[in-house]
C-alpha atoms as a PDB file:
ATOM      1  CA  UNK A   1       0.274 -13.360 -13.113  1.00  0.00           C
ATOM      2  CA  UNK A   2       2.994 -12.986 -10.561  1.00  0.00           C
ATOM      3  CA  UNK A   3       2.916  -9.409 -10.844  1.00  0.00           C
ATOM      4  CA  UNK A   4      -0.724  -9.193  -9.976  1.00  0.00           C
ATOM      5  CA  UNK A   5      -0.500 -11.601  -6.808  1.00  0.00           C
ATOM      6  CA  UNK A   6       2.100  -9.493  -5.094  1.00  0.00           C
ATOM      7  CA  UNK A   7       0.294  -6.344  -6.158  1.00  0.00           C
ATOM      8  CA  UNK A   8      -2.863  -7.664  -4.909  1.00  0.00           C
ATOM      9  CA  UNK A   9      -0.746  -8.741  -1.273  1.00  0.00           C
ATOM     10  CA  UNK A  10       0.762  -5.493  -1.275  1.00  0.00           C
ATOM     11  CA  UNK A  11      -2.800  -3.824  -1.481  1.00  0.00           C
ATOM     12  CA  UNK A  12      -4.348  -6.153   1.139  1.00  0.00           C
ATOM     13  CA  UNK A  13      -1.197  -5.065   3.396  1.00  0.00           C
ATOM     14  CA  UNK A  14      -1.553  -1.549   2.975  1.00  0.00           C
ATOM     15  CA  UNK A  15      -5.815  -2.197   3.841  1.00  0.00           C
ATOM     16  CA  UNK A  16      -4.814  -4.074   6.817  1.00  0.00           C
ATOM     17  CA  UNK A  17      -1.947  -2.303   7.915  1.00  0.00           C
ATOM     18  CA  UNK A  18      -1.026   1.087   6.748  1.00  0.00           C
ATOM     19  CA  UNK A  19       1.280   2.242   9.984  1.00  0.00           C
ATOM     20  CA  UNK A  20       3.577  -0.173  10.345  1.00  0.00           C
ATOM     21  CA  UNK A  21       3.932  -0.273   6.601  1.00  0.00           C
ATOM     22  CA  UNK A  22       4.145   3.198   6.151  1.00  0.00           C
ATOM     23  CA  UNK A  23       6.085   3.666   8.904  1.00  0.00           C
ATOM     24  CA  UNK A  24       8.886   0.765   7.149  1.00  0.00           C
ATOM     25  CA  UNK A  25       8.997   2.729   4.011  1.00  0.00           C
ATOM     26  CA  UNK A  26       9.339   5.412   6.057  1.00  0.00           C
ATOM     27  CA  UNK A  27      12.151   4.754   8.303  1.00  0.00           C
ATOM     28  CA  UNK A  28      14.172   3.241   4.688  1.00  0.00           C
ATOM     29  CA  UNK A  29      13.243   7.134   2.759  1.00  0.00           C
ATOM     30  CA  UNK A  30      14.426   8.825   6.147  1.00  0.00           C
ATOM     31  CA  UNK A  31      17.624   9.612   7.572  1.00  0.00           C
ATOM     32  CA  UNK A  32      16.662  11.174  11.190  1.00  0.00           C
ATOM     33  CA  UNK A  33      14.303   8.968  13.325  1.00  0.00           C
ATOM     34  CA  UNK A  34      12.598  12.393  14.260  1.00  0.00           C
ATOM     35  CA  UNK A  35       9.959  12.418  11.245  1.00  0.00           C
ATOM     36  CA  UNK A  36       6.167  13.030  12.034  1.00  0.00           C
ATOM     37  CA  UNK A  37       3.820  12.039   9.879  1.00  0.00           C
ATOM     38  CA  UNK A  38       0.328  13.132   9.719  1.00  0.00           C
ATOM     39  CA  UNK A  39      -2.595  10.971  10.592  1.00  0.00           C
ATOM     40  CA  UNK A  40      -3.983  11.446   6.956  1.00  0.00           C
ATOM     41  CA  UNK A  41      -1.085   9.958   5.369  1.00  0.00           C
ATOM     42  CA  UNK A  42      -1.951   6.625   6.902  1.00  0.00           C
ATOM     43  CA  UNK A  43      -5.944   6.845   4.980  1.00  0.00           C
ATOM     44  CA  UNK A  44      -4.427   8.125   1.964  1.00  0.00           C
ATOM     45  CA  UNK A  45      -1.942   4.673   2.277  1.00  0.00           C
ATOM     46  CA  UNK A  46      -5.347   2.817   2.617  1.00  0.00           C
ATOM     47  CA  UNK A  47      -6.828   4.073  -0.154  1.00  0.00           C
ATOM     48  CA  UNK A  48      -3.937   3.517  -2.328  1.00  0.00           C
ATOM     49  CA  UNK A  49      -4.502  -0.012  -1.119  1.00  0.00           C
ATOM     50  CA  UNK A  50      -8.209  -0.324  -2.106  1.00  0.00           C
ATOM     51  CA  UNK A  51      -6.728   1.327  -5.544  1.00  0.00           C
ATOM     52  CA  UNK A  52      -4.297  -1.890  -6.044  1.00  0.00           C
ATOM     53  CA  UNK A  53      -6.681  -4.046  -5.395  1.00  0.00           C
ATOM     54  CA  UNK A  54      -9.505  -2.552  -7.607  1.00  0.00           C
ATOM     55  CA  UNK A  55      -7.097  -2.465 -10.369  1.00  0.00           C
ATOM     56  CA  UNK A  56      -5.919  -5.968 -10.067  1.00  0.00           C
ATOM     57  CA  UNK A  57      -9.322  -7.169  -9.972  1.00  0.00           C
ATOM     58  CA  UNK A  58     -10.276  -5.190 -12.729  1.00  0.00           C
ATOM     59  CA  UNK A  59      -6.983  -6.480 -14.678  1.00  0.00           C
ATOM     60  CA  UNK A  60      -8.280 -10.019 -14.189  1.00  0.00           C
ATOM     61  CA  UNK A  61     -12.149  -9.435 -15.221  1.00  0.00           C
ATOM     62  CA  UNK A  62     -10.537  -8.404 -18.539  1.00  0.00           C
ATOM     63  CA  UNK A  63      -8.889 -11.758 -18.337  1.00  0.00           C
ATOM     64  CA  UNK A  64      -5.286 -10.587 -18.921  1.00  0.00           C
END
């Protein structure tokens, strides 16, 4: 149960805020300051966060 509520927060966090969250794993992957990223990475972030949250929903329909 605890597992799905912070999936399901980190899912509505990457919905609602992709770039700075993006940009936090980011900085933490990185050693130079001086990495680009595309614009698409920040949808494809999104998306990943609709994923999470379609999954935890659908883990909970199932009732488990």
């Amino acid at each position: 149960m605890a597992l799905r509520l912070l999936l399901a927060f980190l899912g509505l966090l990457e919905v609602a805020f992709p770039k700075p969250l993006v940009d936090f794993w980011m900085n933490l992957a990185t050693e130079d300051d001086d990495v680009e990223l595309r614009p698409w990475v920040y949808t494809a972030a999104r998306i990943e966060g609709v994923l999470i949250l379609l999954y935890v929903l659908w883990r909970r329909r199932d009732g488990e």
